[in-house]
Protein backbone atom coordinates (compact mmCIF):
# COMPACT_ATOMS: atom_id res chain seq x y z
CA UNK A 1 69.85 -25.34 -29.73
CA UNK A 2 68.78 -22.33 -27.98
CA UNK A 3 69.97 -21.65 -24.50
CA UNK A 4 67.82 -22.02 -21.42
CA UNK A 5 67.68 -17.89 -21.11
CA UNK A 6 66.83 -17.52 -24.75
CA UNK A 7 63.95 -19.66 -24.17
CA UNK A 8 62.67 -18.13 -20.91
CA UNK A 9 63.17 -14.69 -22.24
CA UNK A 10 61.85 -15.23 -25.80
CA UNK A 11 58.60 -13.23 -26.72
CA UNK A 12 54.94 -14.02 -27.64
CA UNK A 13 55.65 -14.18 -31.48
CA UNK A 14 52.47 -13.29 -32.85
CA UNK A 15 50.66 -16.91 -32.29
CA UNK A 16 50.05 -19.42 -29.38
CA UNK A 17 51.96 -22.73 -31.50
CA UNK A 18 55.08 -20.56 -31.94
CA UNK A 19 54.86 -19.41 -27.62
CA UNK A 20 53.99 -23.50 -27.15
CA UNK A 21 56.99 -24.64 -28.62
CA UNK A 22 59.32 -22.19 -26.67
CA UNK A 23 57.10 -23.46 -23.52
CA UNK A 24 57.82 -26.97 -24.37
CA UNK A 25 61.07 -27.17 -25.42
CA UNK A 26 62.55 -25.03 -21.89
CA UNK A 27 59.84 -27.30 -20.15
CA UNK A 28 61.68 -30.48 -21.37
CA UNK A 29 64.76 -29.48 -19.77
CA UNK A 30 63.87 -30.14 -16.12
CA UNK A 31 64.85 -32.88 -14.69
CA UNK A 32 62.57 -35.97 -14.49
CA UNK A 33 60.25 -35.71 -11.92
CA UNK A 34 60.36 -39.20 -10.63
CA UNK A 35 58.84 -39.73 -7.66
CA UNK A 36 61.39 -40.70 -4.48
CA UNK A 37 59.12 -43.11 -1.58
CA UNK A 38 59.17 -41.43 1.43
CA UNK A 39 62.39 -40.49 3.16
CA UNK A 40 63.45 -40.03 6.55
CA UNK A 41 66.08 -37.74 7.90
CA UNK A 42 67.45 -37.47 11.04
CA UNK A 43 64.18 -36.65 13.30
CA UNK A 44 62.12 -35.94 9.98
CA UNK A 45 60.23 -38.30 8.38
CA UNK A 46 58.73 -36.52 4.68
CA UNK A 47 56.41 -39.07 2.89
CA UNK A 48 56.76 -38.35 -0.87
CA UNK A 49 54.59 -41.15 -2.03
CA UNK A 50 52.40 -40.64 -5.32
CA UNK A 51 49.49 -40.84 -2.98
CA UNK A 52 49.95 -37.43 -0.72
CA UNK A 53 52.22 -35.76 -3.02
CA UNK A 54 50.74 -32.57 -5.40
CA UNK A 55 51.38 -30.97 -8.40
CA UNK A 56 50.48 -27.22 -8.92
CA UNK A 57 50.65 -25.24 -11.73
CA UNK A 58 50.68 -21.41 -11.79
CA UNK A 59 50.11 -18.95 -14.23
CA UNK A 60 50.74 -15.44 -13.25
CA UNK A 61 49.34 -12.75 -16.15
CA UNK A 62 50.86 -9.40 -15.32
CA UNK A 63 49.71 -5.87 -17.02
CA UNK A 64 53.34 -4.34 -18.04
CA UNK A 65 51.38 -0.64 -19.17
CA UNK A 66 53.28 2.19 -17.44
CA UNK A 67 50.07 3.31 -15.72
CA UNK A 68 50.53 -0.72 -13.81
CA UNK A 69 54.44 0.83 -12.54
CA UNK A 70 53.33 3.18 -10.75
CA UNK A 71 51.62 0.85 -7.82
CA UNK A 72 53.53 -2.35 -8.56
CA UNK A 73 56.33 -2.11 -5.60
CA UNK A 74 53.64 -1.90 -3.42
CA UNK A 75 51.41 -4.98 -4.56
CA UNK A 76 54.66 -7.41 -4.91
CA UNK A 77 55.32 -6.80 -1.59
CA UNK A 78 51.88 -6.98 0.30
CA UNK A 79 50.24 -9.31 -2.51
CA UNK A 80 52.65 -11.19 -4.77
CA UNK A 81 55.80 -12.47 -3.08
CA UNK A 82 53.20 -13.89 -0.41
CA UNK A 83 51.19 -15.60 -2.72
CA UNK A 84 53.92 -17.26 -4.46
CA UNK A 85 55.72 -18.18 -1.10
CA UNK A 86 52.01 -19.73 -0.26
CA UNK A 87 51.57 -21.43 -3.56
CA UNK A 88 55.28 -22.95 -3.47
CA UNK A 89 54.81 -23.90 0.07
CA UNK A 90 54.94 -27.94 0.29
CA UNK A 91 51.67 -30.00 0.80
CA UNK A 92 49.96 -30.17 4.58
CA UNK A 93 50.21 -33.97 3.39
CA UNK A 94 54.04 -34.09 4.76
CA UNK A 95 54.38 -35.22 8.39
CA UNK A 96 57.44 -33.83 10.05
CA UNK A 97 58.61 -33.62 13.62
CA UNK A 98 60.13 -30.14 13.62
CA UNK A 99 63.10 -30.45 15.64
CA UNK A 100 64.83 -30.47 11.85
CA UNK A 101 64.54 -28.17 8.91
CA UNK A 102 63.14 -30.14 5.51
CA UNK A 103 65.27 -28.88 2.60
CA UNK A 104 63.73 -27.75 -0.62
CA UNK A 105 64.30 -31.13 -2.18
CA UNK A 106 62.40 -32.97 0.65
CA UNK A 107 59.06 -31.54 -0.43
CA UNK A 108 56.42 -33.59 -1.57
CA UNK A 109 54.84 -30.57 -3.63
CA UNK A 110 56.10 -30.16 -7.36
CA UNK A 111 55.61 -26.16 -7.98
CA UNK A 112 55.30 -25.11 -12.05
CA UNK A 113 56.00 -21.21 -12.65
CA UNK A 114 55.07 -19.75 -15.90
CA UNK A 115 55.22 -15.51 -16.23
CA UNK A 116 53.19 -13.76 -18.91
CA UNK A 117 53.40 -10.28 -19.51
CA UNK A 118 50.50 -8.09 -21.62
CA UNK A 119 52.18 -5.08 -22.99
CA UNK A 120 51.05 -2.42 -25.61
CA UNK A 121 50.94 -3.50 -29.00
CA UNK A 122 53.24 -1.07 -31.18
CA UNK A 123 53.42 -1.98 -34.72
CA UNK A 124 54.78 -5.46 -35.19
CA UNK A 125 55.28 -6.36 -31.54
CA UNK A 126 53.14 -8.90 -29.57
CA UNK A 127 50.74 -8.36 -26.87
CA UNK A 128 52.00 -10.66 -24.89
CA UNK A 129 55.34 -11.96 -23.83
CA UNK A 130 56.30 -15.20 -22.35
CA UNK A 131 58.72 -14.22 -19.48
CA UNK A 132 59.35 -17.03 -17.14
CA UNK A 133 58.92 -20.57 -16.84
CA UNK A 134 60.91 -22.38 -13.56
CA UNK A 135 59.97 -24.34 -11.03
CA UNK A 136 62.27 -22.19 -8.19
CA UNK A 137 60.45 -19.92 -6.41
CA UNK A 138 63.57 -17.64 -6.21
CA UNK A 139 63.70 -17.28 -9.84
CA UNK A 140 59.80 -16.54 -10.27
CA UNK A 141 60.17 -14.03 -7.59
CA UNK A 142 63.29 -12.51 -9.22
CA UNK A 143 61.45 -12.17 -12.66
CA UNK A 144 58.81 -10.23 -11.19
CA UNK A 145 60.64 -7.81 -9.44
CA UNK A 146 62.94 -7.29 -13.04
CA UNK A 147 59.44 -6.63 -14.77
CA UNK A 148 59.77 -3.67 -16.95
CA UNK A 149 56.61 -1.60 -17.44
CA UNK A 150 56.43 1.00 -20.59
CA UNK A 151 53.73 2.28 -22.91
CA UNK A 152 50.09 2.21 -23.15
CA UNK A 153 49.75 5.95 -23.47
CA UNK A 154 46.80 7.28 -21.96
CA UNK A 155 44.84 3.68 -22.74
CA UNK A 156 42.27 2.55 -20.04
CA UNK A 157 42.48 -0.70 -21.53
CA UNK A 158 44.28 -3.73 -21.78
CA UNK A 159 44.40 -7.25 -23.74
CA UNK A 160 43.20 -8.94 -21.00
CA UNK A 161 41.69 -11.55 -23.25
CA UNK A 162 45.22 -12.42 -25.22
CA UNK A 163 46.70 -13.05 -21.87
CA UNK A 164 44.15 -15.45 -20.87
CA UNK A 165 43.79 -16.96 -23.62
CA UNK A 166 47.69 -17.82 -23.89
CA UNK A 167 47.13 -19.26 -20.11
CA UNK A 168 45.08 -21.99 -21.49
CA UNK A 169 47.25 -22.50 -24.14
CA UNK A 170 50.09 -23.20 -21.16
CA UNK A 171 47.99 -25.38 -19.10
CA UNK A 172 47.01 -27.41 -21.80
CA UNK A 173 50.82 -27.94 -23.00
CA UNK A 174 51.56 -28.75 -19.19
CA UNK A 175 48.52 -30.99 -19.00
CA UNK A 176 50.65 -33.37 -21.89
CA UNK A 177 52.79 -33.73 -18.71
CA UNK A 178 50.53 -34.10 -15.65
CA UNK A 179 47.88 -36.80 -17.54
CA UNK A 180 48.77 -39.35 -15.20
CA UNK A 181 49.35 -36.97 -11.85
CA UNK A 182 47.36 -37.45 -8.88
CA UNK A 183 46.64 -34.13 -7.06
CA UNK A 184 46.91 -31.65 -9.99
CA UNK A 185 46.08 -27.66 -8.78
CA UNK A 186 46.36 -25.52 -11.41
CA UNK A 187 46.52 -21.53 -10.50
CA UNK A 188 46.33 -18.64 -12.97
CA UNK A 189 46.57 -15.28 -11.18
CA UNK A 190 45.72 -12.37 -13.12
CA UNK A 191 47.16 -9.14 -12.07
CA UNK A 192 46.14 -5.63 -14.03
CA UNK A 193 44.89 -1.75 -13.56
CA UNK A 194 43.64 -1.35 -16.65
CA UNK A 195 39.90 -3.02 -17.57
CA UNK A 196 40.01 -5.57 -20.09
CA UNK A 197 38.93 -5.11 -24.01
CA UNK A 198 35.68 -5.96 -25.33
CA UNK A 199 37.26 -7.76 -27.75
CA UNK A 200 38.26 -11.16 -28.68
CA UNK A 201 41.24 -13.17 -28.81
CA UNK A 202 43.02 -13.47 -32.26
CA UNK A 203 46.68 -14.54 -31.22
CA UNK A 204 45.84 -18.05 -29.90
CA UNK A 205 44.26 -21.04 -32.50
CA UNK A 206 42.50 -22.59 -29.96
CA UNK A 207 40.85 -19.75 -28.51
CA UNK A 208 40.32 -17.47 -31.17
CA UNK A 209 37.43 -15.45 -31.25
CA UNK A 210 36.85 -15.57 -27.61
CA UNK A 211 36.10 -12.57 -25.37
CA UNK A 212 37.56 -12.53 -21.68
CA UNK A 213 34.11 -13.03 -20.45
CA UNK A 214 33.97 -16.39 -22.30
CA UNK A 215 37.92 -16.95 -21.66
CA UNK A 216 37.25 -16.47 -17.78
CA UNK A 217 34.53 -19.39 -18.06
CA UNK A 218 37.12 -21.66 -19.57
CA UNK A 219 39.08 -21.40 -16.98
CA UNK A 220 36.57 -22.27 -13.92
CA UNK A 221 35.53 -25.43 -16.21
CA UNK A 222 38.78 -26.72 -16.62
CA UNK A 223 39.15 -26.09 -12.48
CA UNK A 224 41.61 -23.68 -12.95
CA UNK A 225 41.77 -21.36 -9.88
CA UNK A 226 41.70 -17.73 -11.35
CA UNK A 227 42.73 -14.94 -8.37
CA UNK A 228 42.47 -11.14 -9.29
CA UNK A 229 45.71 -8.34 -7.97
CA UNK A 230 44.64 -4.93 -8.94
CA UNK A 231 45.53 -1.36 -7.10
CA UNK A 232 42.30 -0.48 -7.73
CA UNK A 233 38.65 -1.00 -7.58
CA UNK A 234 38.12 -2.61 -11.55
CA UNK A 235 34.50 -3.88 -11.51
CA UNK A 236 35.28 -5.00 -15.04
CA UNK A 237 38.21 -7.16 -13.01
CA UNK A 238 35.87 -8.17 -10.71
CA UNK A 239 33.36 -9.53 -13.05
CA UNK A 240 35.99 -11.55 -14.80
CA UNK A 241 36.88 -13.09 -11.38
CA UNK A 242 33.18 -13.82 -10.85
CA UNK A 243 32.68 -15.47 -14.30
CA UNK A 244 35.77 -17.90 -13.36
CA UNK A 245 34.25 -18.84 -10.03
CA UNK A 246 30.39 -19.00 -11.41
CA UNK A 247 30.84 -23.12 -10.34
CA UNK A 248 32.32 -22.75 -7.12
CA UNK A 249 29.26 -21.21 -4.61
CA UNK A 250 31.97 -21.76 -1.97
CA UNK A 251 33.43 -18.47 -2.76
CA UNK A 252 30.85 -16.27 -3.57
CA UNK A 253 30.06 -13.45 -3.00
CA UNK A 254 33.38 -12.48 -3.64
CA UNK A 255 35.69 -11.61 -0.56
CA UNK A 256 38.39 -8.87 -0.75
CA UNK A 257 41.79 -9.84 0.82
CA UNK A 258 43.18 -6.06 -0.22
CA UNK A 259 44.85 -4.59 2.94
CA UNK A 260 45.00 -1.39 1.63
CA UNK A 261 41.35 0.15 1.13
CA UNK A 262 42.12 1.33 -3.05
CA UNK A 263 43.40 -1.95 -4.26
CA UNK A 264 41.05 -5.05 -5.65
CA UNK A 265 42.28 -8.43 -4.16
CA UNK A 266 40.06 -11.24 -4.78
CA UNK A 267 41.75 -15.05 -4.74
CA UNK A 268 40.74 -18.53 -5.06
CA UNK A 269 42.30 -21.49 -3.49
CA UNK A 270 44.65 -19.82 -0.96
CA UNK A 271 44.86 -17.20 1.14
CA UNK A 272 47.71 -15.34 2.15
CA UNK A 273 49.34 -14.76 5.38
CA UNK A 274 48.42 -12.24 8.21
CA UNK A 275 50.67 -8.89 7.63
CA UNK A 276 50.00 -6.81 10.67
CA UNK A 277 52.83 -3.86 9.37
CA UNK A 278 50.39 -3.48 6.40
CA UNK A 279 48.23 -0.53 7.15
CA UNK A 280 45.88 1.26 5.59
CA UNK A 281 47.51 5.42 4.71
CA UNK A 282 46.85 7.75 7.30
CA UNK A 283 44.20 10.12 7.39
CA UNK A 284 44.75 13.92 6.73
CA UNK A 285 44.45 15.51 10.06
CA UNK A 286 41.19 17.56 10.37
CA UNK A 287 41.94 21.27 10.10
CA UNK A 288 41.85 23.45 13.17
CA UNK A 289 38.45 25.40 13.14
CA UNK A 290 38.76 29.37 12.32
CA UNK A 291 39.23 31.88 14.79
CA UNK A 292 36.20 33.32 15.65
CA UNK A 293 35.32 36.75 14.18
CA UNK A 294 36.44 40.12 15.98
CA UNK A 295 33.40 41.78 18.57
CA UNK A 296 31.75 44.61 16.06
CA UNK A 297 33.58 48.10 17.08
């Protein structure tokens, strides 16, 4: 049997079955997820009943390109490790007197990590690689900051549409699992520079043939949460953020959270925390007018 690394490390190998498989078999080794009733502890009562507690899953799509390197330290600190510490955070459905710290295990909130990475495609490599796939926030946030970014050339582009098209193939593997689970939020988080291809997807069997416009769709109608992280303005990005959202009013037009005035940061079913040490580059100072011209002779 492969080990647990070889499986969370093991590339997109040219089609979606081949990337399932990996998924499922690392997937199966978690422990059972057997729901505890609720718990108390010293002054902390945590309620971990079927009834209040939630299962999320979250896909993050990352752009490895070089050009995406050059701006990522900056959006995994302002954009990413918030959102995940958000997204991991346990339900509001807990009560707790907090007189006590709740341990990790206490929480009524079962968090599902899965890392996808859409790299150039030189000959005989895939376009996109299956990275991660924990349930520990520490881990997810580990694998992000290890992301390697090479290639692309001078390309504007990116397979935008293999990346989301693999994301559906993941939900609907971890769907086998959450059938039966009340509460199920389901995040895919798409973070890029580069504007997607107009063309279709032709790695996945399921969703072969369709274009991110179409892909983007899916994902609203099958209520999964799409959120966009780019360091710049994309209006290509944008619109495939809108077309993901077209059935939720709630959130339209679409907001900006970016905190720095280049980047593009649109999300959808959180928000992320206030950052006052966040601000926006300073200005160039204006120059100093010229001296006046010397009186005529």
């Amino acid at each position: 049997l492969e080990s647990s690394n070889e499986r969370r490390h093991a590339s997109y190998p040219g089609d979606a079955p081949n990337a399932i498989r990996l998924l499922r078999g690392f997937y199966s080794t978690f422990p059972s997820r057997r729901r505890p009733p609720a718990r108390a502890t010293g002054s902390t009562m945590v309620h971990t009943s079927s009834e209040s507690r939630k299962v999320r899953r979250i896909v993050f799509v990352v752009e490895a390109h070089a050009i995406m390197g050059l701006n990522y330290g900056t959006l995994l600190r302002t954009y990413l490790n918030p959102a995940v510490n958000v997204l991991a955070a346990s339900s509001k459905a807990r009560t707790e007197v907090k007189s006590e710290p709740v341990s990790d295990s206490g929480s009524n909130c079962d968090v599902q990590f899965v890392l996808l990475l859409i790299k150039s495609n030189p000959v005989r490599k895939p376009f996109v690689s299956l990275v991660e796939n924990t349930n520990d926030s520490s881990e997810f946030l580990d694998a992000l900051e290890k992301i390697s970014f090479c290639g692309g050339g001078a390309e504007i582009h990116c397979h935008v549409a293999e990346g989301l098209a693999l994301a559906l193939d993941v939900f609907d593997e971890l769907g086998r699992e959450d059938s039966d689970s009340d509460g199920l939020e389901k995040y895919c988080v798409l973070v890029a520079h580069s504007s997607p291809y107009d063309l279709p997807a032709c790695q996945s069997e399921s969703y072969a043939g369709l274009v991110t416009g179409e892909l983007a769709c899916l994902l609203g109608e099958r209520s999964v949460k799409l959120s966009v992280i780019s360091p710049r303005k994309n209006p290509y990005l944008r619109e495939v953020f809108d077309k993901a959202c077209v059935s939720d009013v709630t959130i339209l037009p679409s907001r900006d959270f970016a905190k720095l005035p280049a980047h593009l940061v649109l999300l959808h079913g959180f928000e992320l925390p206030e950052d006052k040490t966040v601000a926006a580059p300073a200005s160039t100072p204006a120059l100093a007018p010229p001296p006046p011209p010397p009186p005529p002779p």
